[in-house]
Protein backbone atom coordinates (compact mmCIF):
# COMPACT_ATOMS: atom_id res chain seq x y z
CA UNK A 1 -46.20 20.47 29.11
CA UNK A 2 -43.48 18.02 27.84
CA UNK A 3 -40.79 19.40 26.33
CA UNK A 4 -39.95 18.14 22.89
CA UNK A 5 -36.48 16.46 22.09
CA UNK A 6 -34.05 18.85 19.79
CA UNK A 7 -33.82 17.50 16.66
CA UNK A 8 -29.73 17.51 15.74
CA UNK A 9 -30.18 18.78 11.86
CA UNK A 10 -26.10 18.59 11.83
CA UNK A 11 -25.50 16.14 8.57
CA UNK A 12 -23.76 12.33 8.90
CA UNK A 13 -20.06 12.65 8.11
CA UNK A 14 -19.71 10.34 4.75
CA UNK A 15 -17.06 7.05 5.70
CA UNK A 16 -16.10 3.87 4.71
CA UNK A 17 -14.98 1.22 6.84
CA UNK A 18 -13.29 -2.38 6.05
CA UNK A 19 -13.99 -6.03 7.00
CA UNK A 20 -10.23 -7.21 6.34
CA UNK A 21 -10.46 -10.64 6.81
CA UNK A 22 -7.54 -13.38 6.64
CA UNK A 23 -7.79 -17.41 5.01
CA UNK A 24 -9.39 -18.55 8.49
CA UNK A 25 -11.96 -15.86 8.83
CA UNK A 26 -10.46 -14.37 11.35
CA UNK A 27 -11.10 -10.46 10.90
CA UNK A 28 -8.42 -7.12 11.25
CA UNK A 29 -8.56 -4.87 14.55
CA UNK A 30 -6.44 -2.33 15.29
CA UNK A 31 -5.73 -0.36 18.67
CA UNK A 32 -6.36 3.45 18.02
CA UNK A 33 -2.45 5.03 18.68
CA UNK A 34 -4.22 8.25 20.02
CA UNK A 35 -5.83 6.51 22.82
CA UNK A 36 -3.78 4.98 26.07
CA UNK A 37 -7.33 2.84 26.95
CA UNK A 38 -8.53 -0.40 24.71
CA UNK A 39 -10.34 1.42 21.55
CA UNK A 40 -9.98 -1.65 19.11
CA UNK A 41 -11.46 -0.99 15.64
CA UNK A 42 -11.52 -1.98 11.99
CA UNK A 43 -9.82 0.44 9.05
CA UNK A 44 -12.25 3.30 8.71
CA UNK A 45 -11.91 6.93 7.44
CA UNK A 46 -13.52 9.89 4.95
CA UNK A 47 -14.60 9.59 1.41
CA UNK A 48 -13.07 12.09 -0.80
CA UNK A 49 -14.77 13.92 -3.14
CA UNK A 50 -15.70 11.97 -6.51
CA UNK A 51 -14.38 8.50 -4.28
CA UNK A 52 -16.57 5.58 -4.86
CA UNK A 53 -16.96 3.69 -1.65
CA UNK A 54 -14.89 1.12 -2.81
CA UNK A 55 -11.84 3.29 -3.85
CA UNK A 56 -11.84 5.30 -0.69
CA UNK A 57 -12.14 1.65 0.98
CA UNK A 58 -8.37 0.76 -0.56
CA UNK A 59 -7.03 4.09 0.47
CA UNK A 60 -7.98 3.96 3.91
CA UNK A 61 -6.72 0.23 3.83
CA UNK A 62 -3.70 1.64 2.64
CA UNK A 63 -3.03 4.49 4.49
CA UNK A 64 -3.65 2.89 7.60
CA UNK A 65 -2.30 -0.74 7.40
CA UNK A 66 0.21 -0.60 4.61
CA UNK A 67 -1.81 -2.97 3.00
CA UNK A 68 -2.62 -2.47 -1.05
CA UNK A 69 -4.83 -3.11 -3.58
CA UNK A 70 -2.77 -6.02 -5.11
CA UNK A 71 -3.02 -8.18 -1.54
CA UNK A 72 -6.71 -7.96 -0.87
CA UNK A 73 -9.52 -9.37 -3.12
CA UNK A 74 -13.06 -7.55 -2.64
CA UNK A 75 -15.86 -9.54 -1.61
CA UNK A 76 -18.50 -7.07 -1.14
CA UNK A 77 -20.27 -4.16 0.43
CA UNK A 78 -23.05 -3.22 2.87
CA UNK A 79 -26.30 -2.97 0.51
CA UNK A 80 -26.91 0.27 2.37
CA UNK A 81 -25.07 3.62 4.07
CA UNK A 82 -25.38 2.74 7.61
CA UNK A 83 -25.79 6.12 9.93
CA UNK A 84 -24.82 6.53 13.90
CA UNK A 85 -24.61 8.93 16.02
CA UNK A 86 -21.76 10.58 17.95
CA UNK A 87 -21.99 10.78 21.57
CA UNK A 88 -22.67 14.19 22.26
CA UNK A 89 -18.95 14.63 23.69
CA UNK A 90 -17.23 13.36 20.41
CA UNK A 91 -19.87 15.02 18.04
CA UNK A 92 -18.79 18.22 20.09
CA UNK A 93 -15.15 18.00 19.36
CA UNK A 94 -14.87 15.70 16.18
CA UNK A 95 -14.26 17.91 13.33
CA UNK A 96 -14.92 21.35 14.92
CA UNK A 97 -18.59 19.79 15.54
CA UNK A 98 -20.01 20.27 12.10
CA UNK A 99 -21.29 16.13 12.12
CA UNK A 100 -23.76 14.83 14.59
CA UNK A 101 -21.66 11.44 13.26
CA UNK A 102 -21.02 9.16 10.68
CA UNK A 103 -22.83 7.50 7.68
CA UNK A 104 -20.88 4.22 6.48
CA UNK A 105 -20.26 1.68 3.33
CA UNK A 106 -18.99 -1.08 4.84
CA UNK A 107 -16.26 -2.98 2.46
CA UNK A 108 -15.13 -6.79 2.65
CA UNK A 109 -12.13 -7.62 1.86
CA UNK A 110 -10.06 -10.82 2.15
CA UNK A 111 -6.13 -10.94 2.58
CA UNK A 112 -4.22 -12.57 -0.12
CA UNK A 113 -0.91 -11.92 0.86
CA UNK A 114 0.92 -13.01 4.00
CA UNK A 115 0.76 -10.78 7.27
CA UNK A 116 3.73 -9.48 6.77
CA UNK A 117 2.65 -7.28 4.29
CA UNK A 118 0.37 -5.54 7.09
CA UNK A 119 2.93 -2.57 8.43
CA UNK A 120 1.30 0.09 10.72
CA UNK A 121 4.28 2.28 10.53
CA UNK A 122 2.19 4.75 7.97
CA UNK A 123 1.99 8.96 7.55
CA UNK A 124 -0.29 9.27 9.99
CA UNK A 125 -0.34 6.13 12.45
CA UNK A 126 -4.02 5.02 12.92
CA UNK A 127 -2.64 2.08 15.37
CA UNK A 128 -0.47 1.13 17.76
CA UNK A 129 -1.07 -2.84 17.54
CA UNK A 130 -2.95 -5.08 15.94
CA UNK A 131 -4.47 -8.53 15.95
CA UNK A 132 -6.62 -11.08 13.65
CA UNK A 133 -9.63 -11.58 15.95
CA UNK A 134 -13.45 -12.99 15.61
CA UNK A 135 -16.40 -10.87 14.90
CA UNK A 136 -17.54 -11.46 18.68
CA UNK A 137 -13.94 -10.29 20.38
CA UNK A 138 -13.83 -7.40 18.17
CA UNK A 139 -17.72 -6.59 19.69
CA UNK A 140 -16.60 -7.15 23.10
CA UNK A 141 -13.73 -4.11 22.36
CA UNK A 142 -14.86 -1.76 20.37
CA UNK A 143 -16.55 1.15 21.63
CA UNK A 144 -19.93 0.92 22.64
CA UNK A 145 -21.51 3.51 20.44
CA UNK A 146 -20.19 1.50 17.71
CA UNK A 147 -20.99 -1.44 18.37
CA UNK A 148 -24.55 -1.68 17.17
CA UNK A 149 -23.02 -0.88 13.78
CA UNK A 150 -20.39 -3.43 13.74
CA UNK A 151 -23.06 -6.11 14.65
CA UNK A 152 -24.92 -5.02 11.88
CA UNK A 153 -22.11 -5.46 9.45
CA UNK A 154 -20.75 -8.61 10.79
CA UNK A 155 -24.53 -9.97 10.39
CA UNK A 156 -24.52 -8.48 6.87
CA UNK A 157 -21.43 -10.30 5.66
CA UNK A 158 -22.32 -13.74 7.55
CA UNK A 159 -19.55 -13.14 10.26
CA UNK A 160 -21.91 -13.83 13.16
């Protein structure tokens, strides 16, 4: 008799995540500060309660790139709420376990303002460096249990 795969009934931890993009199309990545290996990624974080997608898109912007609402203009979102999984090591340990991962808006955004305006010197430091980069060097950084997501939104917003 085959035993049957445990279903995880933990619930998706609600996020937003941004597509900052420059004039050339070249798109945002940051290096997480609270790792010492390569862990590129794009502005992410929690939606607050009674945050539209959008709204919690500019505060995470904000609060992790300095970056405000009067230097971006919006150029859309993911149609959908797009869920992955945690490995089961993070899912463990991320947020005292209670998410079996995250379930993302993905927000588009382009830079209006020069790069100077970008300063990661925030509250609470998200990254240590960052870079403009294309959709397929950010792929070839990020980690791989995100990466089927971030092809998915790069295809979404015609960045691959």
């Amino acid at each position: 008799m085959v035993a049957e795969a445990k279903t995880d009934d933990r619930p998706y931890r609600p996020c937003v995540g941004v597509v900052l993009v420059n004039g050339e199309g070249q798109i945002f990545a940051g290096q997480r500060a609270d790792m010492e290996t390569p862990a590129w990624q794009m502005p992410q974080g929690g939606v607050d309660a009674g945050e539209t997608p959008r709204d919690a898109a500019l505060r995470e912007l904000c609060e992790e790139t300095g970056v405000s609402a009067q230097h971006v203009s919006f150029l859309g979102e993911t149609a959908n709420w797009l869920p992955y999984d945690f490995p089961p090591e993070v899912a463990a340990t991320r947020w005292d376990g209670k998410f079996r991962g995250q379930e993302q808006k993905w927000v588009l955004m382009r830079l209006d303002a020069p790069d100077e305006v970008i300063d990661l010197a925030q509250k609470d430091e998200e990254f240590s460096a960052w870079r403009w980069m294309a959709a397929s060097d950010i792929l070839a950084v990020i980690v791989a249990f995100k990466r089927p997501i971030y092809e998915q939104v790069f295809a979404e917003f015609g960045l691959i």
